[in-house]
N, C-alpha and C. Protein backbone atom coordinates (compact mmCIF):
# COMPACT_ATOMS: atom_id res chain seq x y z
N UNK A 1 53.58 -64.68 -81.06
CA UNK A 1 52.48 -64.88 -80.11
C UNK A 1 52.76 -64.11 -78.84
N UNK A 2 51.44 -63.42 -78.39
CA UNK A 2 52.25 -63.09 -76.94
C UNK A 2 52.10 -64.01 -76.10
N UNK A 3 52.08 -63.00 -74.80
CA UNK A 3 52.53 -63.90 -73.66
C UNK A 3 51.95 -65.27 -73.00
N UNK A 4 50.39 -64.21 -72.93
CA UNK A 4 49.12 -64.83 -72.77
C UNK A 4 49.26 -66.35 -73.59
N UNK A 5 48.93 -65.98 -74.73
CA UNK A 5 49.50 -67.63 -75.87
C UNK A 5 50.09 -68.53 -75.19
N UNK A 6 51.66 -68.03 -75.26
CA UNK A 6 52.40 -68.81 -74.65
C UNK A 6 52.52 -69.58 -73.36
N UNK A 7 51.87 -68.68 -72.30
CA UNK A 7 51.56 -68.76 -71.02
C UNK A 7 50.72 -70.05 -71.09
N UNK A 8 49.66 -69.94 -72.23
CA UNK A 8 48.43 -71.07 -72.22
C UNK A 8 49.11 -72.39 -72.92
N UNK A 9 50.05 -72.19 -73.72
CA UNK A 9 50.79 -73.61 -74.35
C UNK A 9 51.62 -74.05 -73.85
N UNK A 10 52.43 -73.66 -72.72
CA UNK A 10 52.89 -74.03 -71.28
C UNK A 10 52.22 -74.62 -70.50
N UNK A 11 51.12 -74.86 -69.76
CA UNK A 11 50.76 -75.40 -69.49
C UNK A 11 50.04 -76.98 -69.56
N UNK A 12 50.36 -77.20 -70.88
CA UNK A 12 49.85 -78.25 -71.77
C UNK A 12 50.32 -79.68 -71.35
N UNK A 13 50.30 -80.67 -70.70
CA UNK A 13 51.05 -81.63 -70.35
C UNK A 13 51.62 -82.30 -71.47
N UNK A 14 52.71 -82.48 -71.50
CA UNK A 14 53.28 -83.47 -72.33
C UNK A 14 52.81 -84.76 -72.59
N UNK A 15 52.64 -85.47 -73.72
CA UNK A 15 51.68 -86.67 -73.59
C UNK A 15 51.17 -87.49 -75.15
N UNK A 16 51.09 -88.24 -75.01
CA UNK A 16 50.38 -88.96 -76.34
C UNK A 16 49.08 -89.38 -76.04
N UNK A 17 48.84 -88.88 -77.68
CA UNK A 17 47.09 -88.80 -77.97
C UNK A 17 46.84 -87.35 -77.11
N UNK A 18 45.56 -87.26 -77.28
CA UNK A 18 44.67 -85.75 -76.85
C UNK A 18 44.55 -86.05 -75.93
N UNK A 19 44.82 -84.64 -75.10
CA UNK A 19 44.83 -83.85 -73.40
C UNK A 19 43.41 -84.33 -73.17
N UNK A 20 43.29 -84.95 -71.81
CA UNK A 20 42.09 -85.13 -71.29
C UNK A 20 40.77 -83.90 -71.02
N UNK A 21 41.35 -82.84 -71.50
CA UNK A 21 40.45 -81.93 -71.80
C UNK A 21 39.01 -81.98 -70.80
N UNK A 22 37.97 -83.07 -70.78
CA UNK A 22 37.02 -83.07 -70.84
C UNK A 22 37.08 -83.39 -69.03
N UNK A 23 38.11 -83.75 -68.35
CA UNK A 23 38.53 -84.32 -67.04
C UNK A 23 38.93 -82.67 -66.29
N UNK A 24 39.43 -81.52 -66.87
CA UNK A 24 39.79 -80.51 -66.26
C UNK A 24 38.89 -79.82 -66.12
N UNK A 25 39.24 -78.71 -64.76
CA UNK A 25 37.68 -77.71 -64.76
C UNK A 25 38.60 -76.63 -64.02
N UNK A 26 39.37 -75.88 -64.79
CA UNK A 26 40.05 -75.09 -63.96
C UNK A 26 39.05 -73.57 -64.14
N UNK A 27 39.38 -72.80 -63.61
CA UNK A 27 38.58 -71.42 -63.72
C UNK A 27 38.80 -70.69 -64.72
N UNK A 28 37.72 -70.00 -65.02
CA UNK A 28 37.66 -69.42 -66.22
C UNK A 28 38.15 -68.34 -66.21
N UNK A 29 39.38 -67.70 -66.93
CA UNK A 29 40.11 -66.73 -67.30
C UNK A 29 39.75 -65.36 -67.62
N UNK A 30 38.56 -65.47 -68.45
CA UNK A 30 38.12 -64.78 -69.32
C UNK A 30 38.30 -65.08 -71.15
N UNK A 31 38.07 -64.32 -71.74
CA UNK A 31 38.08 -64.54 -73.26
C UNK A 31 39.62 -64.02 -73.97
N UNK A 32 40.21 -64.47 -74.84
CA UNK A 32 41.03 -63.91 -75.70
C UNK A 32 40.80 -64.01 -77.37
N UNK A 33 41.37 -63.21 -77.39
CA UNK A 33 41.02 -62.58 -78.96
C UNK A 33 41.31 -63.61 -79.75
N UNK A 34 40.72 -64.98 -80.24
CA UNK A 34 41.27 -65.71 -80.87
C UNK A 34 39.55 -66.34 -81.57
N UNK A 35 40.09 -66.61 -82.68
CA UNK A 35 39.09 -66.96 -83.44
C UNK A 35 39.00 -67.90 -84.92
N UNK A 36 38.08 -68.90 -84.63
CA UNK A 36 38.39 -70.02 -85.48
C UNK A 36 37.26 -69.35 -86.60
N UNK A 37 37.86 -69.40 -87.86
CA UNK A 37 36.94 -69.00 -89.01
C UNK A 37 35.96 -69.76 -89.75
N UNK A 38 35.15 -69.32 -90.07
CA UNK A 38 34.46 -71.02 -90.93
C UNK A 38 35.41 -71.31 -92.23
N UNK A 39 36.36 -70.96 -92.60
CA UNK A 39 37.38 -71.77 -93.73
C UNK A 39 38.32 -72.61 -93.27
N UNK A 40 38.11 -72.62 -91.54
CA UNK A 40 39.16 -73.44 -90.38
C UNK A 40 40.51 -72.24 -90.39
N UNK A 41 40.89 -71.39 -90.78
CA UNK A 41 41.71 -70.34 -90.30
C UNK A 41 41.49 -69.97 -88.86
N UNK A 42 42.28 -70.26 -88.04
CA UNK A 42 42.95 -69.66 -86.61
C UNK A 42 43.19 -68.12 -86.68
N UNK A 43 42.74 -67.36 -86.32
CA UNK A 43 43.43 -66.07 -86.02
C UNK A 43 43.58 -65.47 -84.42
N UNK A 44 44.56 -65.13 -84.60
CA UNK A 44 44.67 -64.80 -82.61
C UNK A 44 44.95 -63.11 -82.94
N UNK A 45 44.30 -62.51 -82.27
CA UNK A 45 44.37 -60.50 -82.23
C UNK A 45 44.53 -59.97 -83.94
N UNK A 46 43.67 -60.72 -84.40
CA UNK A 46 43.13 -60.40 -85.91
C UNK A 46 44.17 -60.72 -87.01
N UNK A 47 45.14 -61.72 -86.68
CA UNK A 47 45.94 -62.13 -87.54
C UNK A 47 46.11 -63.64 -87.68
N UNK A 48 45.60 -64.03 -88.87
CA UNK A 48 45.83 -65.69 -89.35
C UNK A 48 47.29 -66.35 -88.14
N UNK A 49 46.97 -67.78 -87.99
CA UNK A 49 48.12 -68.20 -87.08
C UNK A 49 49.09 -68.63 -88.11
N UNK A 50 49.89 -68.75 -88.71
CA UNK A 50 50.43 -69.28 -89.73
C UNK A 50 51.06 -70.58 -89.49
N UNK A 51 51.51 -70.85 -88.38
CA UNK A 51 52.26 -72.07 -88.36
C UNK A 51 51.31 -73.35 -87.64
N UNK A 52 51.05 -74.17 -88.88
CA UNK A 52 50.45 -75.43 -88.49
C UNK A 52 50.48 -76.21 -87.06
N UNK A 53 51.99 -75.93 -87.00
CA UNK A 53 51.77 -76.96 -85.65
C UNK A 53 51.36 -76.45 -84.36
N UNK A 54 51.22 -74.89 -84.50
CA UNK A 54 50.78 -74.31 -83.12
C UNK A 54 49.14 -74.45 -83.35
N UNK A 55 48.81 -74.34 -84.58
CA UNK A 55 46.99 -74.11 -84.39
C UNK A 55 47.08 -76.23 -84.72
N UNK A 56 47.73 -77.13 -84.83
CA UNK A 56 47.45 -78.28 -84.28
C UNK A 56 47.47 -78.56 -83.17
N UNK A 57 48.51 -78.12 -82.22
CA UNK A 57 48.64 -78.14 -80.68
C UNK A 57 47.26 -77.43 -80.10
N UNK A 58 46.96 -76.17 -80.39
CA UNK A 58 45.64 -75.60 -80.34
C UNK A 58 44.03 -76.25 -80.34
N UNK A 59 44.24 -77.02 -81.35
CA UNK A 59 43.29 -77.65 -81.98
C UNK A 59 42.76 -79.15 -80.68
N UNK A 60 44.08 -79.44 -80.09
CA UNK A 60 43.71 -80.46 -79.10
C UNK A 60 43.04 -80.38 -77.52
N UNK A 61 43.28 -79.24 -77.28
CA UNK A 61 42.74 -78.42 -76.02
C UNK A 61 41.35 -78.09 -76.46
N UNK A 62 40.79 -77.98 -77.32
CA UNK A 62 39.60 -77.01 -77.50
C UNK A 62 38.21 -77.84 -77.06
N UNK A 63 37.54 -77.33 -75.96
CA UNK A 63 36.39 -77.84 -75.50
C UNK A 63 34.99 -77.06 -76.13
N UNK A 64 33.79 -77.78 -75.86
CA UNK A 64 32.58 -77.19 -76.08
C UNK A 64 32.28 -77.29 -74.66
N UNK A 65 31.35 -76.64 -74.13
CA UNK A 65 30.67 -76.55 -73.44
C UNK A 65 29.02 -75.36 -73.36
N UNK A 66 27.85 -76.21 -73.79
CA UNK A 66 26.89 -75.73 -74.35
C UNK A 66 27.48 -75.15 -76.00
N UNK A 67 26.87 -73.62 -75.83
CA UNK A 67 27.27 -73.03 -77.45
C UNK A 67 28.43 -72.38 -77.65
N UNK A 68 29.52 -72.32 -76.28
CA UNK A 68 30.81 -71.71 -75.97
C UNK A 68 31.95 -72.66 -75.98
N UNK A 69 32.67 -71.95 -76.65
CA UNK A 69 34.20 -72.95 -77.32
C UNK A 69 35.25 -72.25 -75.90
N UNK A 70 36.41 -73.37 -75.87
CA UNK A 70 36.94 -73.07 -74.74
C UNK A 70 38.47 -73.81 -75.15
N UNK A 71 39.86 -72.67 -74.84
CA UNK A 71 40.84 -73.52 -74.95
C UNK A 71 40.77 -73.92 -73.01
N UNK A 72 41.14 -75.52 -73.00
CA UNK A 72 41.23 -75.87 -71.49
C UNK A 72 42.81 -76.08 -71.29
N UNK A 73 43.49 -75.79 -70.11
CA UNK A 73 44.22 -76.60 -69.67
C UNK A 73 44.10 -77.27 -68.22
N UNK A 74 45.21 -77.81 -67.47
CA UNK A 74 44.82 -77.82 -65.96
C UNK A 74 45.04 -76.99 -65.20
N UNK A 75 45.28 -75.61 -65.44
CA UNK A 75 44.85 -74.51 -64.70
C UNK A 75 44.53 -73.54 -65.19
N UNK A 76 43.80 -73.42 -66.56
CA UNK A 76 43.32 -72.07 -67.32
C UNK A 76 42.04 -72.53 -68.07
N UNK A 77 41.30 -72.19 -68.45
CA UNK A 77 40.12 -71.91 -68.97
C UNK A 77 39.88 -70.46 -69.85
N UNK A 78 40.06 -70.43 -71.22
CA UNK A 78 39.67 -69.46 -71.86
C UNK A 78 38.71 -69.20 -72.94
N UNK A 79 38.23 -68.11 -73.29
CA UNK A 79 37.21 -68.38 -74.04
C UNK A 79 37.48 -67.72 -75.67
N UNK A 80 37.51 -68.41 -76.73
CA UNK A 80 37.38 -68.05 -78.08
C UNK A 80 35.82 -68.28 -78.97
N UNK A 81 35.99 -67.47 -79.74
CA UNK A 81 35.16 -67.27 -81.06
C UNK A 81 35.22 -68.60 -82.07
N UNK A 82 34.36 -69.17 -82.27
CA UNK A 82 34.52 -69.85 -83.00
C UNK A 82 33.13 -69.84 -84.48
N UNK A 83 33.45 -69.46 -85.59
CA UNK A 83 31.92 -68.85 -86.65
C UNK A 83 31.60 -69.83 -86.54
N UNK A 84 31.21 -71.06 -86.96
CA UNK A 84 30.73 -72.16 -87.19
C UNK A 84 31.46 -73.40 -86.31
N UNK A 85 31.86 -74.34 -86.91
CA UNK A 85 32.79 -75.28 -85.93
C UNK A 85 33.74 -74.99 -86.10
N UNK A 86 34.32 -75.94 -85.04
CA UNK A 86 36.35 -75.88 -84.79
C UNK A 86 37.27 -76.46 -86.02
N UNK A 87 36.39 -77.47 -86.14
CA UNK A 87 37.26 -78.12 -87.42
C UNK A 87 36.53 -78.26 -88.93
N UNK A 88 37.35 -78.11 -90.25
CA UNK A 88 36.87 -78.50 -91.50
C UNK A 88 37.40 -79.71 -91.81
N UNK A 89 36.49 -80.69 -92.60
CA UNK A 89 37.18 -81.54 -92.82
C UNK A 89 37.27 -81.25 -94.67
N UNK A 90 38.48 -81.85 -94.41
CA UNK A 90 39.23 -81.14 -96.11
C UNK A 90 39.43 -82.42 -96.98
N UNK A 91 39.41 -83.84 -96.58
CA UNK A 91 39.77 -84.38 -97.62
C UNK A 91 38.40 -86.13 -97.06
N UNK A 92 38.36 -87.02 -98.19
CA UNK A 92 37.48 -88.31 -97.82
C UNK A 92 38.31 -89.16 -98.85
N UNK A 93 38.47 -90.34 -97.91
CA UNK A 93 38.92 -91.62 -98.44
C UNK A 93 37.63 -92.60 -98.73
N UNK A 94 37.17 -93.18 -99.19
CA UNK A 94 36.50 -94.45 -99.78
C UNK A 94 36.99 -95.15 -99.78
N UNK A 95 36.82 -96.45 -98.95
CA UNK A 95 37.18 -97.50 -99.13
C UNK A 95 36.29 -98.73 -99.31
N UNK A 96 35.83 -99.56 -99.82
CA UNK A 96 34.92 -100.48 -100.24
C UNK A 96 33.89 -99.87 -100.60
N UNK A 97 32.58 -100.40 -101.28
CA UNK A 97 31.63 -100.40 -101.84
C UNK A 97 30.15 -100.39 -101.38
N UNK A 98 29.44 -99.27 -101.64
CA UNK A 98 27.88 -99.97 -101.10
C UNK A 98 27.80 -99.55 -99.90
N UNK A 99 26.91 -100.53 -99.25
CA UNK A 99 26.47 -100.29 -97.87
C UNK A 99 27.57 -101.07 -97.13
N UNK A 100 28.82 -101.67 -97.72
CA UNK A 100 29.87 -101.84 -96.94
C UNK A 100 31.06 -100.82 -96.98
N UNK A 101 30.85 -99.59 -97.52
CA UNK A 101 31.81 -98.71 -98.01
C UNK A 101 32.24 -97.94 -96.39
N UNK A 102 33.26 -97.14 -96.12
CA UNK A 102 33.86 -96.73 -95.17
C UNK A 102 34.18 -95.35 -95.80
N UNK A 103 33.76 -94.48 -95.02
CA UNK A 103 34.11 -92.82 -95.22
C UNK A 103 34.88 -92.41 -94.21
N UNK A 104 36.36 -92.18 -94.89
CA UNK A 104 37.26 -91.44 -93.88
C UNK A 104 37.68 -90.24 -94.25
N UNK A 105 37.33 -89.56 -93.23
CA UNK A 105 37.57 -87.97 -93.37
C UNK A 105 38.90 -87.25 -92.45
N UNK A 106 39.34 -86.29 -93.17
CA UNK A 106 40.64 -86.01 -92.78
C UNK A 106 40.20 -84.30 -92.79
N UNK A 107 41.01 -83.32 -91.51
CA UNK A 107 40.16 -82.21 -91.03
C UNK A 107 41.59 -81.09 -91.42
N UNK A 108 41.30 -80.12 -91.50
CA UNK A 108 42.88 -79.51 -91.72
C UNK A 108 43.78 -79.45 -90.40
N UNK A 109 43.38 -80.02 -89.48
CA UNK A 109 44.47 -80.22 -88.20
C UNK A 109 44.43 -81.65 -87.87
N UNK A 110 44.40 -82.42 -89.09
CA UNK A 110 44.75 -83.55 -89.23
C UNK A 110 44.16 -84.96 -88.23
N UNK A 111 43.19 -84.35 -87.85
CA UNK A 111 42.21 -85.72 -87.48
C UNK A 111 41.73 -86.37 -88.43
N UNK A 112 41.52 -87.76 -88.28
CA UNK A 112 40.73 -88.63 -88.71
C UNK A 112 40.00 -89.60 -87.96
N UNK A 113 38.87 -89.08 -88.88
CA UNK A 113 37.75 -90.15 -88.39
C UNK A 113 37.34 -90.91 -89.62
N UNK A 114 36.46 -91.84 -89.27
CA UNK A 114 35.68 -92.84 -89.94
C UNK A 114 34.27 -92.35 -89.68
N UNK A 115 33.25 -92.20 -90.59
CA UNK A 115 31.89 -91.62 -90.51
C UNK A 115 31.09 -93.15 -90.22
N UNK A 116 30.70 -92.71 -89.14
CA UNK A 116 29.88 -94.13 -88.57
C UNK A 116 29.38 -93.89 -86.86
N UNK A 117 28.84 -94.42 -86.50
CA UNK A 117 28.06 -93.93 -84.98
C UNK A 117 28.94 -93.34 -84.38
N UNK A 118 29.98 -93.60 -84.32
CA UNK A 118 30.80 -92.62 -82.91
C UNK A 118 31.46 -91.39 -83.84
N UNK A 119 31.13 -91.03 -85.17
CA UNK A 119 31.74 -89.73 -85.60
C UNK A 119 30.42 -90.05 -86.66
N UNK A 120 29.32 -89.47 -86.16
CA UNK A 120 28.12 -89.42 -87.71
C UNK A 120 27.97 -88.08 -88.44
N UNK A 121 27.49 -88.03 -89.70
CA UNK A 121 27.47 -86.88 -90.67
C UNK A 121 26.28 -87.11 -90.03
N UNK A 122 25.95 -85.48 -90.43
CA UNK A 122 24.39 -85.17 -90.00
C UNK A 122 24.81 -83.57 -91.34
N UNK A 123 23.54 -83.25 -91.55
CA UNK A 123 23.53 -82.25 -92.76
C UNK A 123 22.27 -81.28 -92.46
N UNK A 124 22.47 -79.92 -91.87
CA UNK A 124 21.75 -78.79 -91.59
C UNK A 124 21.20 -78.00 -92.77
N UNK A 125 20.00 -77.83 -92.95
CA UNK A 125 19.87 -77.19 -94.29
C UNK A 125 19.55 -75.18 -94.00
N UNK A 126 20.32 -74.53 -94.68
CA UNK A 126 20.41 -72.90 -94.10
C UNK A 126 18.70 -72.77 -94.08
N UNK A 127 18.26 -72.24 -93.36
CA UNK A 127 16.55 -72.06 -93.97
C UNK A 127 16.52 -70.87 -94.65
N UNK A 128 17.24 -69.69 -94.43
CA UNK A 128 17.33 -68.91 -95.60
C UNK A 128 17.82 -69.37 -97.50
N UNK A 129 18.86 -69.54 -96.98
CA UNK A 129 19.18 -70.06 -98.51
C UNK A 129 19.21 -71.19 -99.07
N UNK A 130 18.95 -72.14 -98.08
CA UNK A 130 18.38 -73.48 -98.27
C UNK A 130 19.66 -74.37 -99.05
N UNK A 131 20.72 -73.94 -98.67
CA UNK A 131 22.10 -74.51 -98.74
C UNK A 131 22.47 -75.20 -98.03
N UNK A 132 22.77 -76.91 -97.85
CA UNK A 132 22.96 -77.60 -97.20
C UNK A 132 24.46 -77.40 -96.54
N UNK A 133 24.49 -77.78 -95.18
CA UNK A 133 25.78 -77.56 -94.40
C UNK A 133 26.17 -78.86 -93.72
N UNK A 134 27.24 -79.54 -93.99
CA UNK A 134 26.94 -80.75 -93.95
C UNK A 134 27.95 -80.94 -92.21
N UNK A 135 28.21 -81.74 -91.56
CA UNK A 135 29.22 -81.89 -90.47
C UNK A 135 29.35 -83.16 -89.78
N UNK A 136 30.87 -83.80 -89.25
CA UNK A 136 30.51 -84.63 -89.16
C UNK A 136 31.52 -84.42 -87.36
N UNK A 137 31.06 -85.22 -86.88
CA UNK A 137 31.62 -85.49 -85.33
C UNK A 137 32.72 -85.63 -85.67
N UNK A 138 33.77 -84.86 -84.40
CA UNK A 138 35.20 -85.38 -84.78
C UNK A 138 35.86 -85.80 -83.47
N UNK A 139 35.26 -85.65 -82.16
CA UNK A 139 35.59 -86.17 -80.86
C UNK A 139 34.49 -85.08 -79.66
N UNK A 140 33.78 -86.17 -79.04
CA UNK A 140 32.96 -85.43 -77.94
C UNK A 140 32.07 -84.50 -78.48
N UNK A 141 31.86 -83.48 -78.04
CA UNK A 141 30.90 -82.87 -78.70
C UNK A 141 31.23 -81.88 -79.96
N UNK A 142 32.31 -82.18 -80.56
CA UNK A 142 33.00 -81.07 -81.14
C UNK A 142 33.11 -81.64 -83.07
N UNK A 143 33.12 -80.59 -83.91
CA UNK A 143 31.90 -81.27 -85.01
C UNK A 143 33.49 -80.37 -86.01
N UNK A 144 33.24 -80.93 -87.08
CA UNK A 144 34.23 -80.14 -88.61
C UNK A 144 32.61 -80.20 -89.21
N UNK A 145 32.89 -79.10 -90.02
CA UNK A 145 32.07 -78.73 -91.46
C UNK A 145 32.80 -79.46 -92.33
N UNK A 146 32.06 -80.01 -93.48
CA UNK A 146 32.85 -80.36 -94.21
C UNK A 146 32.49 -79.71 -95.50
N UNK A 147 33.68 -79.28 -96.03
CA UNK A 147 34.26 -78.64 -97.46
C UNK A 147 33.45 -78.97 -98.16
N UNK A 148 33.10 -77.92 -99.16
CA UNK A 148 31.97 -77.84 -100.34
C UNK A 148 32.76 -79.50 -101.51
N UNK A 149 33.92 -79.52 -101.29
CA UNK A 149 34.38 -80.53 -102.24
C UNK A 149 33.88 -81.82 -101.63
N UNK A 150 34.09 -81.73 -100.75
CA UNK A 150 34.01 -83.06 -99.66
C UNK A 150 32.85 -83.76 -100.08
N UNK A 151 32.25 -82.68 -99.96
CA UNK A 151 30.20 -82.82 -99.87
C UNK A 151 29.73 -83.40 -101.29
N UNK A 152 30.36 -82.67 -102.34
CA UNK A 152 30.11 -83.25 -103.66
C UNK A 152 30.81 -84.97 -103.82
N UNK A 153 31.80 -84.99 -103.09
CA UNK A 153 32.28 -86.58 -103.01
C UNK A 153 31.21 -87.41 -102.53
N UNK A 154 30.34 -86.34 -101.53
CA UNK A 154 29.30 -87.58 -100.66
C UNK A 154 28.32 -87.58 -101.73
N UNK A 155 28.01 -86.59 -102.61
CA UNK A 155 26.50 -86.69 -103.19
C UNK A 155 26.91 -87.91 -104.17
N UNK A 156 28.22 -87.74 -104.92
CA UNK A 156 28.45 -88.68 -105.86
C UNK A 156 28.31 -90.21 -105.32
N UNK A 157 28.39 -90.11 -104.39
CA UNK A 157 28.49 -91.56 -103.72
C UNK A 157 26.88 -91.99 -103.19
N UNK A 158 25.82 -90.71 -103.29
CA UNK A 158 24.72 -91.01 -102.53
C UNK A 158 23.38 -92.09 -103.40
N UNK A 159 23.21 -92.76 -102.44
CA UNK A 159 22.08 -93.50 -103.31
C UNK A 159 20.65 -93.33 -102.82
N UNK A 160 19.60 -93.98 -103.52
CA UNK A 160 18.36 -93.21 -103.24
C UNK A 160 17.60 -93.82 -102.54
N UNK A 161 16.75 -93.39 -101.08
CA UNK A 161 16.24 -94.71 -100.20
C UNK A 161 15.29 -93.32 -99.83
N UNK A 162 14.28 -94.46 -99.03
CA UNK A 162 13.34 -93.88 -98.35
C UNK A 162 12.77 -93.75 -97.24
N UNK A 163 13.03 -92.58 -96.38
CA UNK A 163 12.80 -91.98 -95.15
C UNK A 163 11.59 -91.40 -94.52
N UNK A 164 10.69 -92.26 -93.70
CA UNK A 164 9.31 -91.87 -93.17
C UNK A 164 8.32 -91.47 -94.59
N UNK A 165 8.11 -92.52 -95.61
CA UNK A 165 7.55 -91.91 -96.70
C UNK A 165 8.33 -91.13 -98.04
N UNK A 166 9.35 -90.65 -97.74
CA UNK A 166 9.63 -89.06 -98.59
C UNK A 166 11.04 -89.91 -99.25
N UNK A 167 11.52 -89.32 -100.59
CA UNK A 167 12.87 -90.05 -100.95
C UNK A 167 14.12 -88.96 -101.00
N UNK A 168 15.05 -90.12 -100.26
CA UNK A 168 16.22 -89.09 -100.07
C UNK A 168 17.45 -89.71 -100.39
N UNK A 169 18.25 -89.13 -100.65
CA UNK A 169 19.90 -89.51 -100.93
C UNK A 169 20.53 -89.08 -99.69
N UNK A 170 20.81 -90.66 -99.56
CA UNK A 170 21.65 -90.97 -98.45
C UNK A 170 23.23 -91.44 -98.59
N UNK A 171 24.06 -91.78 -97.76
CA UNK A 171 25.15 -92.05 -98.31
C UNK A 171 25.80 -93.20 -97.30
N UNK A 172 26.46 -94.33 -97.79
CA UNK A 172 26.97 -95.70 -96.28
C UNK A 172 28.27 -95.31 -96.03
N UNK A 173 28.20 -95.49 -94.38
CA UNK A 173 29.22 -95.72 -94.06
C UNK A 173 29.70 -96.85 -92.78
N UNK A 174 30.37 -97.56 -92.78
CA UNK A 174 30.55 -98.45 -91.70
C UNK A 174 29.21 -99.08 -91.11
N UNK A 175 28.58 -99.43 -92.03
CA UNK A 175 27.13 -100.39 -92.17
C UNK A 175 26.22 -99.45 -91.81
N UNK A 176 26.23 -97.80 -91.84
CA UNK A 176 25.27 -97.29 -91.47
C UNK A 176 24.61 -96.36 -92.61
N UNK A 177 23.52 -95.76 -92.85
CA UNK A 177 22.84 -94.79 -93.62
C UNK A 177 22.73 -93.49 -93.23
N UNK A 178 23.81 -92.50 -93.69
CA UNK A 178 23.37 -90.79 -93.41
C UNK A 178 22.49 -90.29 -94.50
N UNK A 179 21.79 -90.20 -94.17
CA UNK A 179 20.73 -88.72 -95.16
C UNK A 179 21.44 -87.37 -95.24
N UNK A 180 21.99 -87.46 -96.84
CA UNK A 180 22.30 -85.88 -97.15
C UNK A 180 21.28 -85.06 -97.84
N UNK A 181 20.39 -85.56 -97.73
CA UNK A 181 19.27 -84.09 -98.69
C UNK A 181 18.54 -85.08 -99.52
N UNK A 182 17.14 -84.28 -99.11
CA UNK A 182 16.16 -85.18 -100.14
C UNK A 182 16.35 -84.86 -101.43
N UNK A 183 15.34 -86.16 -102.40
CA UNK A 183 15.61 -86.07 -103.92
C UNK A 183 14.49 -84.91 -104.27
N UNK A 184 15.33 -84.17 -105.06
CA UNK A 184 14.45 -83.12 -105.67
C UNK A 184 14.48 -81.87 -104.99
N UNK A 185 15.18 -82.18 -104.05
CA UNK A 185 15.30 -80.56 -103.23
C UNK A 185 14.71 -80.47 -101.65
């Protein structure tokens, strides 16, 4: 990593749980060459990050603000690329049944959430190719895509209800109803 990198992971306060991020407003730096992929690959000056625990340390700084991604600290502000969102989520636990069932999702920088009001799936449909993109909140305004596998876990689990008239497959979680895509297309 160069300097810059390093310079920015220095600054990081030491601490448990995630950097208050959303409390800092230091000045904005400018941009560095770093860029989150839509497969969740990190690359910084066009090369994959390879080591997990730096793009996890990474992963905890990262702000939205409007449609611009931002690593923060308390005295730097920089700006990265990000194709789609910051995080994928790569794996779902099930736990109970029905409309009492619990969806926990796990992201490749190792968050977890529970899909339910304070982290909800919501599902974008491409209007070109009409390929559903599914995502679910993973803290503040900041969202994972979730994995084409993931998504087939939710359809298997989806049951069939009806929304303003029209029927759709929805899926429970933590007593609530997400709509993943109507029946029939």
């Amino acid at each position: 990593m160069s300097g810059k990198v390093n310079d920015l992971l220095g600054q990081i306060p030491a601490s448990k749980g995630l950097p208050p991020v959303h409390q800092w407003n230091p000045d904005f730096c400018g941009n560095i060459d770093m860029r989150i992929a839509r497969d969740g690959t990190w690359y910084y000056l066009g090369t994959p990050i390879g080591r997990k625990a730096m793009v996890k340390l990474f992963s905890t700084i990262i702000r939205r603000d409007g449609d611009d991604y931002f690593l923060v600290t308390p005295v730097e502000k920089v700006g990265i690329s990000v194709d789609d969102a910051p995080f994928l989520a790569v794996t779902m636990e099930v736990a109970g049944q029905g409309d009492q069932q619990v969806l926990r999702m796990t992201t490749l920088t190792d968050d977890v959430v529970e899909v339910g009001d304070e982290h909800p799936l919501r599902i974008e449909i491409d209007p070109v190719t009409q390929e559903p993109a599914p995502y679910v909140r993973v803290r503040g305004n900041l969202e994972a895509l979730v994995h084409r596998n993931v998504f087939y876990q939710l359809v298997e689990l989806g049951v069939e209800l009806e929304i303003e008239g029209r029927a759709w497959i929805g899926v429970f979680s933590c007593g609530r109803c997400f709509p993943i895509g109507p029946v029939g297309g």
